[in-house]
Protein backbone atom coordinates (compact mmCIF):
# COMPACT_ATOMS: atom_id res chain seq x y z
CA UNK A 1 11.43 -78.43 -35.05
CA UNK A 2 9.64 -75.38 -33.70
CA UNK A 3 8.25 -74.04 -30.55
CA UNK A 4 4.47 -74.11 -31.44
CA UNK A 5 1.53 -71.61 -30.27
CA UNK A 6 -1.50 -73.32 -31.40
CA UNK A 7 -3.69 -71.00 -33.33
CA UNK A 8 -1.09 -68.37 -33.19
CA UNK A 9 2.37 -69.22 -34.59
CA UNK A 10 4.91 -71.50 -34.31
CA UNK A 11 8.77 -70.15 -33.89
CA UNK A 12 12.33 -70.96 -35.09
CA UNK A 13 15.66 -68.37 -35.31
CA UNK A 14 19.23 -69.06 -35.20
CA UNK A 15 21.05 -68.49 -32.07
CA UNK A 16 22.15 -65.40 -30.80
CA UNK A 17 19.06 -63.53 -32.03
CA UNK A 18 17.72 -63.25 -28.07
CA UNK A 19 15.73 -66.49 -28.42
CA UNK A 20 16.14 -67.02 -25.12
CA UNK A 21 14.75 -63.67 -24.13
CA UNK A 22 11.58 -64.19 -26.92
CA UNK A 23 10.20 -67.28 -25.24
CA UNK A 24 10.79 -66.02 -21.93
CA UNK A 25 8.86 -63.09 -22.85
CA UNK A 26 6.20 -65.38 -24.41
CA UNK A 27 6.46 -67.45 -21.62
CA UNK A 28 5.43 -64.44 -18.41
CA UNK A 29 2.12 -64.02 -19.89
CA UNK A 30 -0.98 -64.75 -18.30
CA UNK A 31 -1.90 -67.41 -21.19
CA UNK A 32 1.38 -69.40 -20.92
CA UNK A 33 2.65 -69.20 -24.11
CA UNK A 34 5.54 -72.13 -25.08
CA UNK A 35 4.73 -73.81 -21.94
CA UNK A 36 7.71 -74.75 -20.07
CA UNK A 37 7.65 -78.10 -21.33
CA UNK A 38 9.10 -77.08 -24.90
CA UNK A 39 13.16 -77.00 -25.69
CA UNK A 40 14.14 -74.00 -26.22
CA UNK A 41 16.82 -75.88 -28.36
CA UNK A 42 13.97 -76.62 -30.54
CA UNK A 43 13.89 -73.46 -32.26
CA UNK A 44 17.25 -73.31 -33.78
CA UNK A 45 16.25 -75.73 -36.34
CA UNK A 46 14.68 -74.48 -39.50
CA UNK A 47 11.43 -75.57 -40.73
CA UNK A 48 11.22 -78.00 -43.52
CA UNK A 49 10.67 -76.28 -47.07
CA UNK A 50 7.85 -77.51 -47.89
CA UNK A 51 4.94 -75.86 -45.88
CA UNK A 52 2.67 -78.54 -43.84
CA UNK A 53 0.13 -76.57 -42.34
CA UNK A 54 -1.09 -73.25 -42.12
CA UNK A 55 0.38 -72.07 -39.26
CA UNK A 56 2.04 -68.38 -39.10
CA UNK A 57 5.87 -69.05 -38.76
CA UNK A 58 7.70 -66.18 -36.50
CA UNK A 59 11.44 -65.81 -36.70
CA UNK A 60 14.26 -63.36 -35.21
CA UNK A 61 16.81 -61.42 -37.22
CA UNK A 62 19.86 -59.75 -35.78
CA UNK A 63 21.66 -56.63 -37.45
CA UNK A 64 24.33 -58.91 -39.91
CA UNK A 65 27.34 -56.93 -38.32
CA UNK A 66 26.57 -57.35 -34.61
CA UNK A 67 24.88 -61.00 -35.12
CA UNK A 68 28.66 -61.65 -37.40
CA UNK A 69 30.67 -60.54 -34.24
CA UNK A 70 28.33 -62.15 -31.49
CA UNK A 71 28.93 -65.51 -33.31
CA UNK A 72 32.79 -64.83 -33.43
CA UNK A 73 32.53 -64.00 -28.95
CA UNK A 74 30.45 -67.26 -28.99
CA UNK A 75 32.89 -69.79 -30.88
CA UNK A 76 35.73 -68.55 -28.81
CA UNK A 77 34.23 -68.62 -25.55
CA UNK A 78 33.24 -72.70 -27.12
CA UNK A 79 29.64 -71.88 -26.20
CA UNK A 80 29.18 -74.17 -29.58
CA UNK A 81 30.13 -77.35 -27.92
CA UNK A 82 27.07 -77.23 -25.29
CA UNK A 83 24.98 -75.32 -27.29
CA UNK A 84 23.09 -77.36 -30.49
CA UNK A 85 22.50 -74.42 -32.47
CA UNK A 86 25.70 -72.73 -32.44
CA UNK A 87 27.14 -76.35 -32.79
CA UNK A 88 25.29 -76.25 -36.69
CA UNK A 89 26.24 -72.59 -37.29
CA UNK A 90 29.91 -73.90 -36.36
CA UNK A 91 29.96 -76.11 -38.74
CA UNK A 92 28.85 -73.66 -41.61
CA UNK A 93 31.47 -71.47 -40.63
CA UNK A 94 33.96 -74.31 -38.99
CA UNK A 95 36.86 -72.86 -42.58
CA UNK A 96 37.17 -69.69 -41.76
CA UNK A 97 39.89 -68.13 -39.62
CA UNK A 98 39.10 -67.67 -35.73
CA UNK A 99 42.61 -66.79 -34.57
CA UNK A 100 41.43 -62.72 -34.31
CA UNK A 101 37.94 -61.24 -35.17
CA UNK A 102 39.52 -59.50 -37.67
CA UNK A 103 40.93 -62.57 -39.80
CA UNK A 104 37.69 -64.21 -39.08
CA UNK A 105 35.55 -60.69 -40.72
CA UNK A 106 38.48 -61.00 -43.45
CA UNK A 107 38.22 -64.50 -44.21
CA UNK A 108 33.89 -64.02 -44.54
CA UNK A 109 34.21 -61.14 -46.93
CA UNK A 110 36.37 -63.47 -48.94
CA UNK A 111 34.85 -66.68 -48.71
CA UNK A 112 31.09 -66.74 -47.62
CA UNK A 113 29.73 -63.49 -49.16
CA UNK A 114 25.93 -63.12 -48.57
CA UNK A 115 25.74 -66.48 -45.87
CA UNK A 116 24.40 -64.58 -42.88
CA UNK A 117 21.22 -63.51 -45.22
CA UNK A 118 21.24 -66.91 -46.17
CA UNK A 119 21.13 -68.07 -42.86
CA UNK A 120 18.15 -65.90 -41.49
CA UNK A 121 16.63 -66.48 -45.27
CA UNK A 122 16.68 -70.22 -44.20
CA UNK A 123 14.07 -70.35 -41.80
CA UNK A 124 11.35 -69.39 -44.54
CA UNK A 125 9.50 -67.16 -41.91
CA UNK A 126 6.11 -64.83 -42.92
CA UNK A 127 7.28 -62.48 -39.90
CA UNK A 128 10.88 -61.73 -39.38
CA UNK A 129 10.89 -59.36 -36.16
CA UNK A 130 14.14 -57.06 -35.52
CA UNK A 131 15.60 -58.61 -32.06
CA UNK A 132 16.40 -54.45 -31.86
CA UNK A 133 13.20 -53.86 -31.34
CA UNK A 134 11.73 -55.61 -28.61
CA UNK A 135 9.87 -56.11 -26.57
CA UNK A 136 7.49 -53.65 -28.61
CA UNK A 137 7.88 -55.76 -31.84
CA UNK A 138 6.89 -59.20 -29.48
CA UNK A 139 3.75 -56.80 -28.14
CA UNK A 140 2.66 -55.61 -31.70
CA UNK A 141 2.67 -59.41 -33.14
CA UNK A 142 0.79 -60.57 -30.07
CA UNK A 143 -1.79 -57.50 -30.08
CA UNK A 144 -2.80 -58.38 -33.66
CA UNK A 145 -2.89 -62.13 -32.94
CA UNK A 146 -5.45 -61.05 -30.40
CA UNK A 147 -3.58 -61.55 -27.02
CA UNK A 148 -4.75 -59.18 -24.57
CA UNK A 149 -3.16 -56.31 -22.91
CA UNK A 150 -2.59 -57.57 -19.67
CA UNK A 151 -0.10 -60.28 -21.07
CA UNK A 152 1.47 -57.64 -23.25
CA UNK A 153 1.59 -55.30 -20.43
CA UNK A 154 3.77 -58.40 -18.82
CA UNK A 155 6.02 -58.20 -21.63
CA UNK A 156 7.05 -55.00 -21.85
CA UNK A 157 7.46 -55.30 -17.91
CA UNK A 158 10.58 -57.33 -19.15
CA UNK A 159 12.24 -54.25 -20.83
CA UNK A 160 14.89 -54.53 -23.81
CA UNK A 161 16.66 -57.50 -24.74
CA UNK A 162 19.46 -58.23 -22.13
CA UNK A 163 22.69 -58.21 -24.56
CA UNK A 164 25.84 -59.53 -23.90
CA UNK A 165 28.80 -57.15 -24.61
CA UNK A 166 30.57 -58.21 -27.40
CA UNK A 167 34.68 -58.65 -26.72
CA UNK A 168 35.35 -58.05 -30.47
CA UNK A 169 35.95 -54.83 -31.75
CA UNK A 170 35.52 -53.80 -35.49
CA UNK A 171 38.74 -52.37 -37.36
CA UNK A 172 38.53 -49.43 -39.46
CA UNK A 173 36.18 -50.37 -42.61
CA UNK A 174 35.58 -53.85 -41.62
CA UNK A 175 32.18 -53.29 -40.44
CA UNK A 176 30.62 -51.33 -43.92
CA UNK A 177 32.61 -53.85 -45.77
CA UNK A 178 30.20 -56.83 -44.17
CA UNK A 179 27.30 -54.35 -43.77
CA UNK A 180 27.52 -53.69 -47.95
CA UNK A 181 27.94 -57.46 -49.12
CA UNK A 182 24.47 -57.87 -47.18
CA UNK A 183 23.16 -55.01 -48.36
CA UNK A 184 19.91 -56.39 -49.26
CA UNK A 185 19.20 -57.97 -46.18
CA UNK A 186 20.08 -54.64 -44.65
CA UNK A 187 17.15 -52.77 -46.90
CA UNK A 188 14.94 -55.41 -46.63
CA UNK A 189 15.41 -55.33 -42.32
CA UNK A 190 15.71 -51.54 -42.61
CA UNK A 191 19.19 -51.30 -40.98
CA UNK A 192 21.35 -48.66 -41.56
């Protein structure tokens, strides 16, 4: 399941990517875009493999570090148990160790090396837009998809992506250590 923009895209990304933020962005425009109607729940699903139509599929990607530790704040705050899409990413990562963020890093360096690109990878997207850089990234996709200013003007009215501060903190190392075993997703995003 997707959020669909006839004609323009439809859109899936895991949680804690600003999805929230995305269609509320795509939502202040003059043309309505994801009418208010469609679950925003809907778009933490990943699209089947096999492509059935031609539509342009739009996802979000999240640094693998801070996206790692913002799913660590959101397991034990329970957020997962009200919120579908965590609840799935919970149970791909339901083994490893969630008495510290540390044991938890520990525990994915040793055990799941590579699953946060696999995760992102999953939802088979043609655009993959850095949640970093919005809203300009949202304005850029929407400019060449023919949207006019005014709406995009809107947009950027909405300024950055609100984050949440992240309780966790990174121990010495920890943080290159998870940043090198995705290294390719890393090139491939451009984060450094």
């Amino acid at each position: 399941m997707a959020l669909s923009l006839p004609g323009m895209f439809d859109f899936a990304a895991p949680p804690r990517t600003g999805v929230r933020w995305f269609v509320k962005a795509c939502r202040c425009s003059d043309l309505m875009l994801f009418p208010n109607s469609g679950s925003v729940a809907a778009t933490f699903h990943p699209w089947p493999t096999p492509r059935e139509d031609s539509e342009l599929r739009v996802t979000l990607v999240r640094h693998p570090c801070h996206w790692l530790r913002s799913l660590y704040d959101s397991f034990q705050a329970g957020f997962y148990l009200e919120n579908a899409g965590l609840s799935r990413l919970w149970g791909q990562f339901v083994e490893l160790r969630k008495e510290s963020f540390e044991s938890f890093v520990l525990d994915y360096i040793e055990k799941m090396p590579g699953k946060i690109a696999s995760v992102f990878d999953s939802y088979k997207a043609d655009v993959r837009v850095r949640i970093e850089d919005m809203p300009w990234a949202l304005t850029e996709l929407l400019a060449s998809l023919g949207v006019p200013k005014v709406s995009l003007d809107k947009i950027i009215s909405l300024g950055a992506v609100n984050r949440t501060r992240c309780k966790s903190e990174w121990k010495a190392g920890l943080f290159d250590r998870v940043a090198a075993m995705e290294k390719q997703f890393c090139e491939d995003l451009d984060y450094y």
